[in-house]
C-alpha atoms as a PDB file:
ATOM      1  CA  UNK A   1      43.986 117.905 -96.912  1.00  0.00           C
ATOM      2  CA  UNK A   2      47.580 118.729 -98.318  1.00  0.00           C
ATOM      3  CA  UNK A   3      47.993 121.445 -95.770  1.00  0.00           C
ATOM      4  CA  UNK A   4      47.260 118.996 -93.378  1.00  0.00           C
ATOM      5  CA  UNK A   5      49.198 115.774 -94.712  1.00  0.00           C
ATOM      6  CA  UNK A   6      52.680 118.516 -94.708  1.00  0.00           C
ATOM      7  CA  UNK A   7      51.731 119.580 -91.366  1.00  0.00           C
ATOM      8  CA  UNK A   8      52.025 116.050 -90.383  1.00  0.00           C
ATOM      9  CA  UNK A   9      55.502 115.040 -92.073  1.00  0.00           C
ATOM     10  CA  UNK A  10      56.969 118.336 -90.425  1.00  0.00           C
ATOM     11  CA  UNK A  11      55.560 117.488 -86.710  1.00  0.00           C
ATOM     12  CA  UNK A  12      57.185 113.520 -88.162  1.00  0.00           C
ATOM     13  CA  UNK A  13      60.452 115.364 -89.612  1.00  0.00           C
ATOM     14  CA  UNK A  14      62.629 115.807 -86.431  1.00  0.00           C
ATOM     15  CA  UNK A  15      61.727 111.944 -85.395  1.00  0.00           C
ATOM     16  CA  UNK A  16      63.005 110.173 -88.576  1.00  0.00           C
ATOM     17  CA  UNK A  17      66.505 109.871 -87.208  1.00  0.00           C
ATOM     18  CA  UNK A  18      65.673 108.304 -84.236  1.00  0.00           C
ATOM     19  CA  UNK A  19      63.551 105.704 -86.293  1.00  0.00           C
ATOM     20  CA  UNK A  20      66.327 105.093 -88.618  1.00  0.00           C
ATOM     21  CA  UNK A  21      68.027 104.636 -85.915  1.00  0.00           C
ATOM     22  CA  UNK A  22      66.113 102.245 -83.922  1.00  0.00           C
ATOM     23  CA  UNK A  23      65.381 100.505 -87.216  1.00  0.00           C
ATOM     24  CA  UNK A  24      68.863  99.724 -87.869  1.00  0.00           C
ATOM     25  CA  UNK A  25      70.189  98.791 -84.422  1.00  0.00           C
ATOM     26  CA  UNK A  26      67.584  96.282 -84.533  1.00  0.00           C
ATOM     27  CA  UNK A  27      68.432  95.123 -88.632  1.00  0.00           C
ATOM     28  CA  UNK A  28      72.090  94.815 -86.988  1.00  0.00           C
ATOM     29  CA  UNK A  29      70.866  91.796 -84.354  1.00  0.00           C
ATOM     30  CA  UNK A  30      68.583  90.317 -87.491  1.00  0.00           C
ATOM     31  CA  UNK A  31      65.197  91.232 -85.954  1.00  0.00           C
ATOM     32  CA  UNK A  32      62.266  90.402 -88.494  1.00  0.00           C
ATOM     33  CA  UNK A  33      59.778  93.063 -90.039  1.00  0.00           C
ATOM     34  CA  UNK A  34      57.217  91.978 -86.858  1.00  0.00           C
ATOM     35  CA  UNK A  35      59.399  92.424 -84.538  1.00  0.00           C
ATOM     36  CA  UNK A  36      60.652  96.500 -85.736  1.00  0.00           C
ATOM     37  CA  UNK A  37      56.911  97.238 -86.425  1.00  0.00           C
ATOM     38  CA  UNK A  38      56.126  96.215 -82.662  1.00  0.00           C
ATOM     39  CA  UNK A  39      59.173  98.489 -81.508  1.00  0.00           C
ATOM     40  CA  UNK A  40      57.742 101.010 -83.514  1.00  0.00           C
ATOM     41  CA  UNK A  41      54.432 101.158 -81.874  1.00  0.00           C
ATOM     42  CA  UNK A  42      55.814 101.140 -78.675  1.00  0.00           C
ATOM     43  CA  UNK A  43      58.145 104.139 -79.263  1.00  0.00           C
ATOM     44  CA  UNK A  44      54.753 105.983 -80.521  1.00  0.00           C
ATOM     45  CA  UNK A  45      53.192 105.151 -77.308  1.00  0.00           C
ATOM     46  CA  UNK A  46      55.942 106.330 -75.585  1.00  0.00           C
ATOM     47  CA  UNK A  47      56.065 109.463 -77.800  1.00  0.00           C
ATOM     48  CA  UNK A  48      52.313 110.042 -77.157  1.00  0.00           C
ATOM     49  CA  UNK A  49      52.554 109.999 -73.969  1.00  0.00           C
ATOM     50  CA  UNK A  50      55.548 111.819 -73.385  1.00  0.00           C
ATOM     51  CA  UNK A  51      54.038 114.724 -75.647  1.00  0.00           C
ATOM     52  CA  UNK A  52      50.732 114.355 -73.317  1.00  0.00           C
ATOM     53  CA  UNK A  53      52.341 114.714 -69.968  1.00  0.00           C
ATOM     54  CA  UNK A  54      54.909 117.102 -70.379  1.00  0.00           C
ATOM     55  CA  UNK A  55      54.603 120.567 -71.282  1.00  0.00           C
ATOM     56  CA  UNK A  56      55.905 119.612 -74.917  1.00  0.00           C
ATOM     57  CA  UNK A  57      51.548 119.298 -74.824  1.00  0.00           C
ATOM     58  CA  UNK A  58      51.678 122.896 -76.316  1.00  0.00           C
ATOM     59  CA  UNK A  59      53.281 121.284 -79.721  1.00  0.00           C
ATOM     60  CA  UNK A  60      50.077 119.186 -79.954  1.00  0.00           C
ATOM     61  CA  UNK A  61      47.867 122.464 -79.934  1.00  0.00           C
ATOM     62  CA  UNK A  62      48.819 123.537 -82.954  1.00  0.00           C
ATOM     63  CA  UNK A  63      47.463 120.267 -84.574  1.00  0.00           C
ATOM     64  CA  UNK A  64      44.302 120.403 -82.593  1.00  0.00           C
ATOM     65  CA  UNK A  65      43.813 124.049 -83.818  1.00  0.00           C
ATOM     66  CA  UNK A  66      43.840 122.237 -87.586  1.00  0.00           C
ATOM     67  CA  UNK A  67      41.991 119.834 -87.048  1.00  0.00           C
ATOM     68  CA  UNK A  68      43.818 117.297 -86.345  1.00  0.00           C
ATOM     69  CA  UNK A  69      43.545 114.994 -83.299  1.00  0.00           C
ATOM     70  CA  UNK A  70      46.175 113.005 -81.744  1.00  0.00           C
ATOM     71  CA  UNK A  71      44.820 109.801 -82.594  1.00  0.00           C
ATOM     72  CA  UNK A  72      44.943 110.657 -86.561  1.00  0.00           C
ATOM     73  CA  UNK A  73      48.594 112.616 -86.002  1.00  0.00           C
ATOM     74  CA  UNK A  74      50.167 109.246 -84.088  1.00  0.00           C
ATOM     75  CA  UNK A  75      48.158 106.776 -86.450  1.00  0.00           C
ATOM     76  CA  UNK A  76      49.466 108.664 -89.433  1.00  0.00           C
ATOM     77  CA  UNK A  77      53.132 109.057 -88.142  1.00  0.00           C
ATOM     78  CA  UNK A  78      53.184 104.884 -87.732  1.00  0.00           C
ATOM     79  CA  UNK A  79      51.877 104.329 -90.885  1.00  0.00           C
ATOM     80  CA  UNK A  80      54.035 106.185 -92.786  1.00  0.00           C
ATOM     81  CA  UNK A  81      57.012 105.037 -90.517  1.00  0.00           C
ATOM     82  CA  UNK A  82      55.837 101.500 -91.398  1.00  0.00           C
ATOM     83  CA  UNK A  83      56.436 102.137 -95.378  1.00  0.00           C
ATOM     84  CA  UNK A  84      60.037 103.752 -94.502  1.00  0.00           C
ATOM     85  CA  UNK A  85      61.092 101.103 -92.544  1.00  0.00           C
ATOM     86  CA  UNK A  86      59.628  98.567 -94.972  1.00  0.00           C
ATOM     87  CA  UNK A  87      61.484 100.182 -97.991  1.00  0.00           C
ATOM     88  CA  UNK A  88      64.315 100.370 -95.881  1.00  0.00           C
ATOM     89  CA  UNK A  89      64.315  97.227 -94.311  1.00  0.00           C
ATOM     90  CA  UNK A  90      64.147  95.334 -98.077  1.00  0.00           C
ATOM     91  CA  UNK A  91      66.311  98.147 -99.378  1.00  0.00           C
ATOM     92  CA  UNK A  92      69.332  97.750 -96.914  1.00  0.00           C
ATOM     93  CA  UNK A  93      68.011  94.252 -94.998  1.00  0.00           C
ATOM     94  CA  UNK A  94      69.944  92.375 -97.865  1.00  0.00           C
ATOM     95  CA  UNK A  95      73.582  94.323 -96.820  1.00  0.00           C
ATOM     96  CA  UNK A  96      73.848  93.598 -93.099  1.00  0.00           C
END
């Protein structure tokens, strides 16, 4: 379960800049919580299906192989993007 949980985080490691990112050009034109979460999603969508369509497919092989599907490695990459950008947002949401 660990094994798989830090399997996870590293497929979720080279994303988090791009979600801090997106998180805080949308803080800087004083979007709500709602609004970043939706944004979110939609850039996990896109992700999914950019992984699925592409030949960046062979990354998701690897998670297959543990036993992971793509539905629990997407699901689990929002929700733990959603407590980030919650910490973050009440955190830093105060500043800007």
């Amino acid at each position: 379960m660990i094994q798989r949980f830090g399997a996870i985080l590293l497929f979720y490691k080279p994303y988090v800049l791009w979600s801090f990112g997106v998180t805080l050009f949308l803080m800087a034109f004083k979007s709500n919580l709602a609004i970043i979460y939706m944004a979110k999603l939609f850039l996990i969508i896109f992700l999914w299906y950019f992984l699925s369509k592409t030949t960046a497919k062979r990354k998701l092989l690897f998670y297959k192989n543990l036993g992971i599907s793509t539905l629990k490695l997407f699901s689990v990459i929002y929700i733990i993007d959603v407590f980030i950008t919650t910490f973050f947002f009440k955190l830093i949401g105060d500043f800007i």
